[in-house]
PDB file of N, CA and C in Angstrom:
ATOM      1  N   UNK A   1     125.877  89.001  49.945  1.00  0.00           N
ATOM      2  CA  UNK A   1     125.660  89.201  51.369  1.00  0.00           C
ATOM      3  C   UNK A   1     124.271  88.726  51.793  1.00  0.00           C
ATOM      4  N   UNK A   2     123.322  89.163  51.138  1.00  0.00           N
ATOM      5  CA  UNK A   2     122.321  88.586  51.116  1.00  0.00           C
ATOM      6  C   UNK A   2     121.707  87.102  50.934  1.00  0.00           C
ATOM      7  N   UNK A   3     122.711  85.964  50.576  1.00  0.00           N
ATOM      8  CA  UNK A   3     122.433  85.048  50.465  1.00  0.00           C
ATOM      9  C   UNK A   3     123.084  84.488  52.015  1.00  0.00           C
ATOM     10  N   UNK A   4     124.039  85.140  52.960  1.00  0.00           N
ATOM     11  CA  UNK A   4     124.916  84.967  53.898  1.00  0.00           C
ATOM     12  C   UNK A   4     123.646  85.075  54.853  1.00  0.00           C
ATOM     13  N   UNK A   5     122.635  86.447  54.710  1.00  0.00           N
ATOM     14  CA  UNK A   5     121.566  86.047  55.715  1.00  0.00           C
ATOM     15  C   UNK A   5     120.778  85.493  55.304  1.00  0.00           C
ATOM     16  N   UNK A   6     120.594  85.060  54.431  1.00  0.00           N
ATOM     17  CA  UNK A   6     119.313  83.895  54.481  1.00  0.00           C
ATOM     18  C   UNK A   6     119.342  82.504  54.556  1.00  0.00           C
ATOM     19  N   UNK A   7     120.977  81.886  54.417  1.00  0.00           N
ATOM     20  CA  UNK A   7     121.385  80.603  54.992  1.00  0.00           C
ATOM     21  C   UNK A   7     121.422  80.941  56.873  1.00  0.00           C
ATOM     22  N   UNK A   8     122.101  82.150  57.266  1.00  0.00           N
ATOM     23  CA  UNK A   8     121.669  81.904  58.310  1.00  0.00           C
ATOM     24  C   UNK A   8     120.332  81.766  59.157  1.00  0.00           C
ATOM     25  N   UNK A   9     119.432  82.755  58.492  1.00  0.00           N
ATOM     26  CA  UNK A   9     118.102  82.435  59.046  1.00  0.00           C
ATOM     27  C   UNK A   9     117.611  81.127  59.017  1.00  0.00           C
ATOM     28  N   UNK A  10     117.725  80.242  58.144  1.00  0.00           N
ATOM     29  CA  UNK A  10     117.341  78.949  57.808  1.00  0.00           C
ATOM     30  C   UNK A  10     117.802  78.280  58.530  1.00  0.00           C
ATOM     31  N   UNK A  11     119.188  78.383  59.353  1.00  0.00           N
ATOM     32  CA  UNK A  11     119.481  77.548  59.994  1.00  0.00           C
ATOM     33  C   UNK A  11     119.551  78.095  61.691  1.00  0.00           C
ATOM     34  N   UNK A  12     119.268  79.310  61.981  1.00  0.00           N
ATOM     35  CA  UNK A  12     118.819  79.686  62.854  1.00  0.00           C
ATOM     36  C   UNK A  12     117.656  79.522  64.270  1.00  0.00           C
ATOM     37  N   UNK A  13     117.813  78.155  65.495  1.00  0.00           N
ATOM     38  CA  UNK A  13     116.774  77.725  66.193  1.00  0.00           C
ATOM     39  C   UNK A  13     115.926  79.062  66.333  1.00  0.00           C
ATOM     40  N   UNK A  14     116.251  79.930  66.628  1.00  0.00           N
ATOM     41  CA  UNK A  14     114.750  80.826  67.102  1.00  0.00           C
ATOM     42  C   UNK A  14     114.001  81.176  65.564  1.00  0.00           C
ATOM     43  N   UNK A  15     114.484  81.410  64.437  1.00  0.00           N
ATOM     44  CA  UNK A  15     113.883  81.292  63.540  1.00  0.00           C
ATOM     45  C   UNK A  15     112.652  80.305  63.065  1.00  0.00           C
ATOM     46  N   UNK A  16     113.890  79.156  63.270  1.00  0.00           N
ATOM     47  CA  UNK A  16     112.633  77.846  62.766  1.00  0.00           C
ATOM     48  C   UNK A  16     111.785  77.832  63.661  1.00  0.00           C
ATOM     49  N   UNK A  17     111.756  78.220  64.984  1.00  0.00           N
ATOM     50  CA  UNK A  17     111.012  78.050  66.175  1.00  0.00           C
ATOM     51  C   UNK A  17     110.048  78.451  65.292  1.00  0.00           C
ATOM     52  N   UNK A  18     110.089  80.103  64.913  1.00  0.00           N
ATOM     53  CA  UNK A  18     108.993  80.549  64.600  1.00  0.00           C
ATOM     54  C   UNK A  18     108.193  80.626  63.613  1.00  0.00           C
ATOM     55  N   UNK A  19     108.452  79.936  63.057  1.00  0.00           N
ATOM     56  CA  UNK A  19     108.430  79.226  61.251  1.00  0.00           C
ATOM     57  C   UNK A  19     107.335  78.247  61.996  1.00  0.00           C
ATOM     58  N   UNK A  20     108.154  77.137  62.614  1.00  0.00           N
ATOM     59  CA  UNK A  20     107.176  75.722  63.227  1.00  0.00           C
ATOM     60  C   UNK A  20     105.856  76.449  63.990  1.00  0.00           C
ATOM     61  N   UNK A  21     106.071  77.508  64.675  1.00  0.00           N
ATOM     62  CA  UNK A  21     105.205  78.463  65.785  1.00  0.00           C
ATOM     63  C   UNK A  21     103.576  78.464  64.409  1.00  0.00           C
ATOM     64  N   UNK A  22     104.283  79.555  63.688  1.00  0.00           N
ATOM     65  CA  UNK A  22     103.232  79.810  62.976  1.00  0.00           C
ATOM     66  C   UNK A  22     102.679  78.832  61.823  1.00  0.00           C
ATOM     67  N   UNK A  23     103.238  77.932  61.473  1.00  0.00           N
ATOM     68  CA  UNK A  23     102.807  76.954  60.706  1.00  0.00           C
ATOM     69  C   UNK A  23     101.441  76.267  61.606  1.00  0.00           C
ATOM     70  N   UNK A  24     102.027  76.146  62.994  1.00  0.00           N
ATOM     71  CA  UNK A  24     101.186  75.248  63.768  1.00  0.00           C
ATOM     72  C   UNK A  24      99.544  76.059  64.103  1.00  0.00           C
ATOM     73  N   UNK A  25      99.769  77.742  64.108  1.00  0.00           N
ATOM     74  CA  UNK A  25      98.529  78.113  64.560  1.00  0.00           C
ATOM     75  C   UNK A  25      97.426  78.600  63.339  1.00  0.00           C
ATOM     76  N   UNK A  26      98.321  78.424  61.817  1.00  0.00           N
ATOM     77  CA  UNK A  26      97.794  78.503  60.705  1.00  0.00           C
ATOM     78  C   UNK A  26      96.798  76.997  60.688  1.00  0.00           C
ATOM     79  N   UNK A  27      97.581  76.154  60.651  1.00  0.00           N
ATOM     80  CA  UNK A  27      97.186  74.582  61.014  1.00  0.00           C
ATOM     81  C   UNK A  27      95.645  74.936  61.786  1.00  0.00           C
ATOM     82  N   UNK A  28      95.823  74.884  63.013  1.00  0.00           N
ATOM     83  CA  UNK A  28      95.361  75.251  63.914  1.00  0.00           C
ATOM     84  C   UNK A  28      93.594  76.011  63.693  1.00  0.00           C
ATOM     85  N   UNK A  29      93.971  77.351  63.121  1.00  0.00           N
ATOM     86  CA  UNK A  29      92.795  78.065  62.624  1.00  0.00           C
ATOM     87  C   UNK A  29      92.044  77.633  61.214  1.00  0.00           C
ATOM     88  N   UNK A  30      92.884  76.581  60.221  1.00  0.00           N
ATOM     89  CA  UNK A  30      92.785  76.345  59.159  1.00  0.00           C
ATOM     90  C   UNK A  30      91.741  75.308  59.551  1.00  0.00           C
ATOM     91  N   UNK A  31      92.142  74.295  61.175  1.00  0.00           N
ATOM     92  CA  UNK A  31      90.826  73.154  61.510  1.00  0.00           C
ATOM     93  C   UNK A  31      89.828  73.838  62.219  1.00  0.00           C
ATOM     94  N   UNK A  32      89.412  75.292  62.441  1.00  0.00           N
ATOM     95  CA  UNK A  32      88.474  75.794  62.725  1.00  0.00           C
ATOM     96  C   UNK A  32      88.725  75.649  64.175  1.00  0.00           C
ATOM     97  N   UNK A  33      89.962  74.953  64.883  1.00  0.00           N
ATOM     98  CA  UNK A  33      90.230  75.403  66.428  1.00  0.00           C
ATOM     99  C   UNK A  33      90.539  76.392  67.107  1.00  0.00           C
ATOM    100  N   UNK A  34      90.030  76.376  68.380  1.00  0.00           N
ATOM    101  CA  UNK A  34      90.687  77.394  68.575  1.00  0.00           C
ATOM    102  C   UNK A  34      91.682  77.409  69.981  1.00  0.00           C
ATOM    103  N   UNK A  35      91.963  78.306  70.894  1.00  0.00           N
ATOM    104  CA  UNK A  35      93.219  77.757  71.725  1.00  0.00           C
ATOM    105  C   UNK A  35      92.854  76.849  72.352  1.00  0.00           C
ATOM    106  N   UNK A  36      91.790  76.767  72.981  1.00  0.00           N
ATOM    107  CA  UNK A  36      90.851  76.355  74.515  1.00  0.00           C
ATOM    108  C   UNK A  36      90.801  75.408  73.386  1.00  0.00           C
ATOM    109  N   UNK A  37      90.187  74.977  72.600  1.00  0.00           N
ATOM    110  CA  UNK A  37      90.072  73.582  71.540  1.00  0.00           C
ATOM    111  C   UNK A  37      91.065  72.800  71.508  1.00  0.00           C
ATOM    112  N   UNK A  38      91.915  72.957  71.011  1.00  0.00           N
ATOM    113  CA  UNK A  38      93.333  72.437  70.913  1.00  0.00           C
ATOM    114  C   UNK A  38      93.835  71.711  71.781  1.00  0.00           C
ATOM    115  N   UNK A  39      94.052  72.789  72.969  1.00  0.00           N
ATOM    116  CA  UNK A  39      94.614  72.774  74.289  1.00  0.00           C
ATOM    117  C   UNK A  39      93.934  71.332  74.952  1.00  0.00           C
ATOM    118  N   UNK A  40      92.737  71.285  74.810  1.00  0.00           N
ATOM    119  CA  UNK A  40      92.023  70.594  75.367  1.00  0.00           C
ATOM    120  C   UNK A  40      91.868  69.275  74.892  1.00  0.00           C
ATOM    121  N   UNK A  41      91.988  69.009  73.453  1.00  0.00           N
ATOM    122  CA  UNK A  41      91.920  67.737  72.500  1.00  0.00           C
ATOM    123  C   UNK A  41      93.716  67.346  72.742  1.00  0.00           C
ATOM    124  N   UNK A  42      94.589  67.993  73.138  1.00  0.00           N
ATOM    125  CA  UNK A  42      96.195  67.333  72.862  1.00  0.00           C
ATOM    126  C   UNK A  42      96.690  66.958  74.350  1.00  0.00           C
ATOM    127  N   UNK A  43      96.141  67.644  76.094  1.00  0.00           N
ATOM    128  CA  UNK A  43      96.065  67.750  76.640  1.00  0.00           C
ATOM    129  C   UNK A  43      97.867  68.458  76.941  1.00  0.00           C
ATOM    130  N   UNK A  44      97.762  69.356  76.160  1.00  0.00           N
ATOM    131  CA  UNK A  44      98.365  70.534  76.540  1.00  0.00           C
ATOM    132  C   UNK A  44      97.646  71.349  76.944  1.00  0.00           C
ATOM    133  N   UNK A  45      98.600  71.926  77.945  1.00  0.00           N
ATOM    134  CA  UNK A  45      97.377  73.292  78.799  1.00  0.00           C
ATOM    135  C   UNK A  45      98.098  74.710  78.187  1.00  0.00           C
ATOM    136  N   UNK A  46      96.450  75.151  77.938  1.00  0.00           N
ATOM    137  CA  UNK A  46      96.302  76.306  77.677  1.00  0.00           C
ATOM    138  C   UNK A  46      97.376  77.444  77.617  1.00  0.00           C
ATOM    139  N   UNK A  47      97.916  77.278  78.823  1.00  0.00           N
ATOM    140  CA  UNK A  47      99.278  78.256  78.475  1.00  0.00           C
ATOM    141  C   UNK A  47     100.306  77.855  77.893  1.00  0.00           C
ATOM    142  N   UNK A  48     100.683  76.673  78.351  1.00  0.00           N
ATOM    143  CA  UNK A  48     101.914  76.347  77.493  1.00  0.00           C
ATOM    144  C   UNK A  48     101.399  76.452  75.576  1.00  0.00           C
ATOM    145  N   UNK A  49     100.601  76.121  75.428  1.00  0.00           N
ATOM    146  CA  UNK A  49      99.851  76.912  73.975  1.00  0.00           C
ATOM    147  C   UNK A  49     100.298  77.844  73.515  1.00  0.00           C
ATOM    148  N   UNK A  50      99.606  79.104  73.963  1.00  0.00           N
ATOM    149  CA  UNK A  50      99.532  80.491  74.173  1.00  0.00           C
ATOM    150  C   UNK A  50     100.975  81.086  74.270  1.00  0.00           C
ATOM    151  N   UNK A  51     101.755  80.428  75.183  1.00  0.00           N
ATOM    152  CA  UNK A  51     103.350  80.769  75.050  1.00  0.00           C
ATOM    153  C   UNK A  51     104.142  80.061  74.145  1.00  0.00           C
ATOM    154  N   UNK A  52     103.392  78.929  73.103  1.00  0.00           N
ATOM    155  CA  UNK A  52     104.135  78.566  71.633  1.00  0.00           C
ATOM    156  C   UNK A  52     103.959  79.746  70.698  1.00  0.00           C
ATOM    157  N   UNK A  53     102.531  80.320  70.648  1.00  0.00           N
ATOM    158  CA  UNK A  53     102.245  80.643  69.886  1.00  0.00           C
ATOM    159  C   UNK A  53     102.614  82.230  69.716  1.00  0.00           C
ATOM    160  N   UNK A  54     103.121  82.792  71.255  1.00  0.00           N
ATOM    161  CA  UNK A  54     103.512  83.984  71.215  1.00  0.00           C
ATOM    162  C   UNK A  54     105.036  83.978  71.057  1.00  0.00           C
ATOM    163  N   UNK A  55     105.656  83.408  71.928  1.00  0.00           N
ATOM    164  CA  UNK A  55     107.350  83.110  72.025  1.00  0.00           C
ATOM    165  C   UNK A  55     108.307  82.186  71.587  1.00  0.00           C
ATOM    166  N   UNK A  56     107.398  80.978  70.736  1.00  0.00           N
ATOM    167  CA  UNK A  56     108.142  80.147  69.693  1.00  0.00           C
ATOM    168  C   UNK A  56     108.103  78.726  71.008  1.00  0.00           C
ATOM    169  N   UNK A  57     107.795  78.756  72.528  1.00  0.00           N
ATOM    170  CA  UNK A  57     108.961  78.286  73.434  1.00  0.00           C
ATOM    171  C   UNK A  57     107.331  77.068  73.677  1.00  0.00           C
ATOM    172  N   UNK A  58     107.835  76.086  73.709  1.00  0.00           N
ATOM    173  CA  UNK A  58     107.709  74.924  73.967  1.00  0.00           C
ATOM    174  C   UNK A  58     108.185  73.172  74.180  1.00  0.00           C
ATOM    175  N   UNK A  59     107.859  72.590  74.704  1.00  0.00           N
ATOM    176  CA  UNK A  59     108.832  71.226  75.137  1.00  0.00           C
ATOM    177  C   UNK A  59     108.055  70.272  73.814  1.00  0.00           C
ATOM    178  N   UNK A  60     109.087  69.444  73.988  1.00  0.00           N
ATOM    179  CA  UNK A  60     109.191  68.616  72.831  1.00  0.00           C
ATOM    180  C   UNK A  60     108.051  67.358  72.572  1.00  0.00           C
ATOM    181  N   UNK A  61     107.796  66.966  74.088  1.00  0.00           N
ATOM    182  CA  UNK A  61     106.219  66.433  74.094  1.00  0.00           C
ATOM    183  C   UNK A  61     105.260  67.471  73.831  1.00  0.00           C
ATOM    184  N   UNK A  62     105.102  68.357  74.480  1.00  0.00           N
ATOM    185  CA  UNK A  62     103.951  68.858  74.002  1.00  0.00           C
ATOM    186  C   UNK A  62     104.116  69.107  72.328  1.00  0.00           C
ATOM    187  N   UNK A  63     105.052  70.010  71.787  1.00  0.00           N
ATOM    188  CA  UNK A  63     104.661  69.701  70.574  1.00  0.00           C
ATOM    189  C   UNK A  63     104.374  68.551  69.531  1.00  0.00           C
ATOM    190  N   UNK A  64     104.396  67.396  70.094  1.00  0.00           N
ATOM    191  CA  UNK A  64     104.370  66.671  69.415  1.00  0.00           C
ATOM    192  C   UNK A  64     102.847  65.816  69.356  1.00  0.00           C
ATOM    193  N   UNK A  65     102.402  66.018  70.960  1.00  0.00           N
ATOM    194  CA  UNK A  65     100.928  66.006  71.118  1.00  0.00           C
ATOM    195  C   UNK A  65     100.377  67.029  70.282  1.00  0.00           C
ATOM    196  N   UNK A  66     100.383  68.423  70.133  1.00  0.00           N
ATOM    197  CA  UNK A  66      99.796  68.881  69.241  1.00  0.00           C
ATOM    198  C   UNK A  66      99.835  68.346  68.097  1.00  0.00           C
ATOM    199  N   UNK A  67     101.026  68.149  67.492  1.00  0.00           N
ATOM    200  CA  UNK A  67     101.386  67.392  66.181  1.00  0.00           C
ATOM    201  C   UNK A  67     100.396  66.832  65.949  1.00  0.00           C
ATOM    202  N   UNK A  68      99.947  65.661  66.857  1.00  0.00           N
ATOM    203  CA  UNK A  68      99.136  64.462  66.969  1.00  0.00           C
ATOM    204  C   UNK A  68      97.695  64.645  66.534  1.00  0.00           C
ATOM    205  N   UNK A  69      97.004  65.932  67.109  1.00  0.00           N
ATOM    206  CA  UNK A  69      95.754  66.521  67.158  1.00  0.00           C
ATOM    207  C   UNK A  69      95.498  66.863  65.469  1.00  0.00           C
ATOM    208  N   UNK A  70      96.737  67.419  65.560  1.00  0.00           N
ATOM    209  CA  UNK A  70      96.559  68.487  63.691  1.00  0.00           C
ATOM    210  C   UNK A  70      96.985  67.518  63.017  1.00  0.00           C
ATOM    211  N   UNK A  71      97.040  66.173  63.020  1.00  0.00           N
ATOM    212  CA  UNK A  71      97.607  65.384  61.914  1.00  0.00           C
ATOM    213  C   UNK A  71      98.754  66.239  61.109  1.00  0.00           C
ATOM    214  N   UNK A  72      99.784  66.029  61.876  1.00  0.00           N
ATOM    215  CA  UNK A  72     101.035  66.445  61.612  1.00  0.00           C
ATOM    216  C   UNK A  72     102.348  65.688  62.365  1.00  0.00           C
ATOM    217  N   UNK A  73     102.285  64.527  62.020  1.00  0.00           N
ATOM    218  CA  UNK A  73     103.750  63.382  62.252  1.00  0.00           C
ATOM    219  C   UNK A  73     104.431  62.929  61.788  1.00  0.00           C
ATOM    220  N   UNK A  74     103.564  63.163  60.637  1.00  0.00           N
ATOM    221  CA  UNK A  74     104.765  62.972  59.292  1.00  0.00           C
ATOM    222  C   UNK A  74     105.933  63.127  59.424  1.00  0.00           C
ATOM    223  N   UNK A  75     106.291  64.110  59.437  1.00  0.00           N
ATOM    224  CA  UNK A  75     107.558  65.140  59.065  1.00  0.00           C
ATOM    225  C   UNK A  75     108.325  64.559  61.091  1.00  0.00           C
ATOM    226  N   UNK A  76     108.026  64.757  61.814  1.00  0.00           N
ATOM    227  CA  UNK A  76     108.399  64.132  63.253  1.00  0.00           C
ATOM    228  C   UNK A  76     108.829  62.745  63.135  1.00  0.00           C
ATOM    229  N   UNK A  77     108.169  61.734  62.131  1.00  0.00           N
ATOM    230  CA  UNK A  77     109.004  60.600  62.528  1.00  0.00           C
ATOM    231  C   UNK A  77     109.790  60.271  61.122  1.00  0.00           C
ATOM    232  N   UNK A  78     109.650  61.343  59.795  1.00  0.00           N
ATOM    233  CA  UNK A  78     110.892  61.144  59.227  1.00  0.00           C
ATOM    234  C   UNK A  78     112.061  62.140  59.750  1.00  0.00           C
ATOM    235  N   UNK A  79     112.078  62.727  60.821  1.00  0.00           N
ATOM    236  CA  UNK A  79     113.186  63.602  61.368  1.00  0.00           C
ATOM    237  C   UNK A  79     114.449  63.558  60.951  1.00  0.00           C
ATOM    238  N   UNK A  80     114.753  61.754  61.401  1.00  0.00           N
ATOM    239  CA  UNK A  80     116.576  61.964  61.128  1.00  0.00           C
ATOM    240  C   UNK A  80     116.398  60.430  60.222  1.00  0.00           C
ATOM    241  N   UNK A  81     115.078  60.307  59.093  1.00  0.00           N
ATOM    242  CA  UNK A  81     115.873  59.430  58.172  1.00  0.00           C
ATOM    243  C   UNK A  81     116.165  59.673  57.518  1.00  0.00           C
ATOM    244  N   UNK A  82     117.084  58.993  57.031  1.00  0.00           N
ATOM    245  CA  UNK A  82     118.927  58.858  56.159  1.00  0.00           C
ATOM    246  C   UNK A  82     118.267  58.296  55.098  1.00  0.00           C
ATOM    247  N   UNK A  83     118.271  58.464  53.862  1.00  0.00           N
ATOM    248  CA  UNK A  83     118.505  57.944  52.551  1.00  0.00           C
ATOM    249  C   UNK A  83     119.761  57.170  52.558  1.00  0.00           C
ATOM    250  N   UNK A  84     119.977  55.515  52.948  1.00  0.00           N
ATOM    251  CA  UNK A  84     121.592  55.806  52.407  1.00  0.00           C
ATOM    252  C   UNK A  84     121.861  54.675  50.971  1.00  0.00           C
ATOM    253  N   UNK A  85     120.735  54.841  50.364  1.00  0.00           N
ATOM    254  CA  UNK A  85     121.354  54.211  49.131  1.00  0.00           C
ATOM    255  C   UNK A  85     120.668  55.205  47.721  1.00  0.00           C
ATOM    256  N   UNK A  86     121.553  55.114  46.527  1.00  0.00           N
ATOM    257  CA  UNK A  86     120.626  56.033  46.018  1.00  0.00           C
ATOM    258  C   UNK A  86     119.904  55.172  44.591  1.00  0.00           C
ATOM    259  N   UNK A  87     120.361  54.108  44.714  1.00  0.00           N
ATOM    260  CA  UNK A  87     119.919  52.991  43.809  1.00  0.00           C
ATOM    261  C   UNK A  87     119.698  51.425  43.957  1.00  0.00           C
ATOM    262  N   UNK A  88     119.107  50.651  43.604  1.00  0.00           N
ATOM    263  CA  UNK A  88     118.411  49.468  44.366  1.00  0.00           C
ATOM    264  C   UNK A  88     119.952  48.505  43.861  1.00  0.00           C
ATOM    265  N   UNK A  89     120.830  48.720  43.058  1.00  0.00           N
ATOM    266  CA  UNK A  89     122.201  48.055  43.159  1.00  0.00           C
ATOM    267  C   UNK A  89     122.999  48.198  44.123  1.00  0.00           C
ATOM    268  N   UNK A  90     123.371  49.860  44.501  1.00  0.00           N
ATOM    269  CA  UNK A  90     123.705  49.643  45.357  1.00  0.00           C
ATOM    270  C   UNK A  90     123.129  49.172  47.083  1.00  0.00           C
ATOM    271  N   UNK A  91     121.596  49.293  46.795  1.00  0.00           N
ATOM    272  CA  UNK A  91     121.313  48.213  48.332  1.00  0.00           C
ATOM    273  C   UNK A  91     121.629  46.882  48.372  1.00  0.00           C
ATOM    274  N   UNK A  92     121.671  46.587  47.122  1.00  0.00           N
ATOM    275  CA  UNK A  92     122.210  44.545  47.220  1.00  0.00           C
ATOM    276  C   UNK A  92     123.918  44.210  47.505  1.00  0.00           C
ATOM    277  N   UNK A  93     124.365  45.668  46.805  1.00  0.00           N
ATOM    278  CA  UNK A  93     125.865  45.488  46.988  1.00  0.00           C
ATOM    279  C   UNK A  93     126.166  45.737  48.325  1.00  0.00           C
ATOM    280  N   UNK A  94     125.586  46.455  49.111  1.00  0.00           N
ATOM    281  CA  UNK A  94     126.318  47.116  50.390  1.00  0.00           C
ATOM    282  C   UNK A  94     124.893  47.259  51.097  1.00  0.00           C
ATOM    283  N   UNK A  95     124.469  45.983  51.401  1.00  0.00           N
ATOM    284  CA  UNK A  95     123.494  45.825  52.241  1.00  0.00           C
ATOM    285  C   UNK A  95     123.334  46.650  53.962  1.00  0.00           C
ATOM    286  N   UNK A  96     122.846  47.580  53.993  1.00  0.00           N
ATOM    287  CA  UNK A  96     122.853  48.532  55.516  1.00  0.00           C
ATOM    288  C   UNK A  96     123.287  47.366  56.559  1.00  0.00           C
ATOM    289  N   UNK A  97     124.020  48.229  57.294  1.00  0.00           N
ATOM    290  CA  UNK A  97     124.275  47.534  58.950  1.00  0.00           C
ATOM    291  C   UNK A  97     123.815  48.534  59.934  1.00  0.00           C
ATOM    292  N   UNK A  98     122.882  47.560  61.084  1.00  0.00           N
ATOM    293  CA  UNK A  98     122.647  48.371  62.217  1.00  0.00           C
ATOM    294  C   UNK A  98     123.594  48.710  63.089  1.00  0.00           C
ATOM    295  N   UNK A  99     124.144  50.012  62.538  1.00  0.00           N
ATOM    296  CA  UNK A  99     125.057  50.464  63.318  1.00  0.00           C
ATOM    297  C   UNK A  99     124.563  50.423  64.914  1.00  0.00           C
ATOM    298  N   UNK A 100     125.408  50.182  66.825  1.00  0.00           N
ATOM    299  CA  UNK A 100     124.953  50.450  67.655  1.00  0.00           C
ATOM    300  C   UNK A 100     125.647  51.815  68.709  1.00  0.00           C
ATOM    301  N   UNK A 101     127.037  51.951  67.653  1.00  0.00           N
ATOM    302  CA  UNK A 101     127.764  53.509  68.342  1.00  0.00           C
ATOM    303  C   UNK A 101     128.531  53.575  67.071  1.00  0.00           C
ATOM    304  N   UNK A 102     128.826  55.012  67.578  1.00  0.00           N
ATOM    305  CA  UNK A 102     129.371  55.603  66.362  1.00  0.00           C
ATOM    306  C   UNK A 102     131.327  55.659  66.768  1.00  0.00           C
ATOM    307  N   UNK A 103     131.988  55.644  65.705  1.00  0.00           N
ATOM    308  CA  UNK A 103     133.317  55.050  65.861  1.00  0.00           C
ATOM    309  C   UNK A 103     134.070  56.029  66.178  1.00  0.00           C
ATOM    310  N   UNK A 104     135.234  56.068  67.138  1.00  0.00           N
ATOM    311  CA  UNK A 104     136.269  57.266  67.074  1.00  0.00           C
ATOM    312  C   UNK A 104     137.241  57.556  66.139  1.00  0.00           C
ATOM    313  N   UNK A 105     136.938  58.896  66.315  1.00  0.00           N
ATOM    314  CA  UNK A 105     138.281  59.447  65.286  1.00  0.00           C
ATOM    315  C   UNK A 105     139.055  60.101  65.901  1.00  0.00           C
TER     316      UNK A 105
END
């Protein structure tokens, strides 16, 4: 049962919210910033800050301007890459195509 809640927490948005929340103000205090610092170097304002850091709740630019500040983009622009080969044979055999839509089923 216990493994039933902890796949769900993991996959849970208000969870990770607050996972990403506090990672960011650990980050954050770890560069000796502080809100008014931050706020001010990402040109996020102050509250929208303050309401990441209390309620998880922020837009997707701003976090990503913060991102920017804390040297943290890494992980933002590998978001949705795909591994799709798992050996350098099969990249010569089945060379990727730029897919431009995805097909019906």
């Amino acid at each position: 049962m216990a493994d039933k809640i902890n796949m769900l927490d993991r996959y849970n948005p208000p969870v990770i919210a607050a996972l990403i929340a506090a990672k960011m103000k650990k980050l954050r205090i770890s560069n000796n910033l502080t809100q008014t610092d931050l706020a001010s170097r990402s040109g996020v304002s102050l509250g929208s800050l303050k309401r990441f850091e209390s309620t998880h709740q922020v837009s997707l630019q701003s976090l990503l301007k913060l991102a920017v500040v804390l040297d943290a983009m890494l992980p933002f622009q590998q978001l949705f890459d795909k591994n799709e080969f798992e050996s350098i044979d099969q990249l010569i055999t089945n060379p990727a195509k730029d897919r431009k839509r995805a097909r019906r089923v």
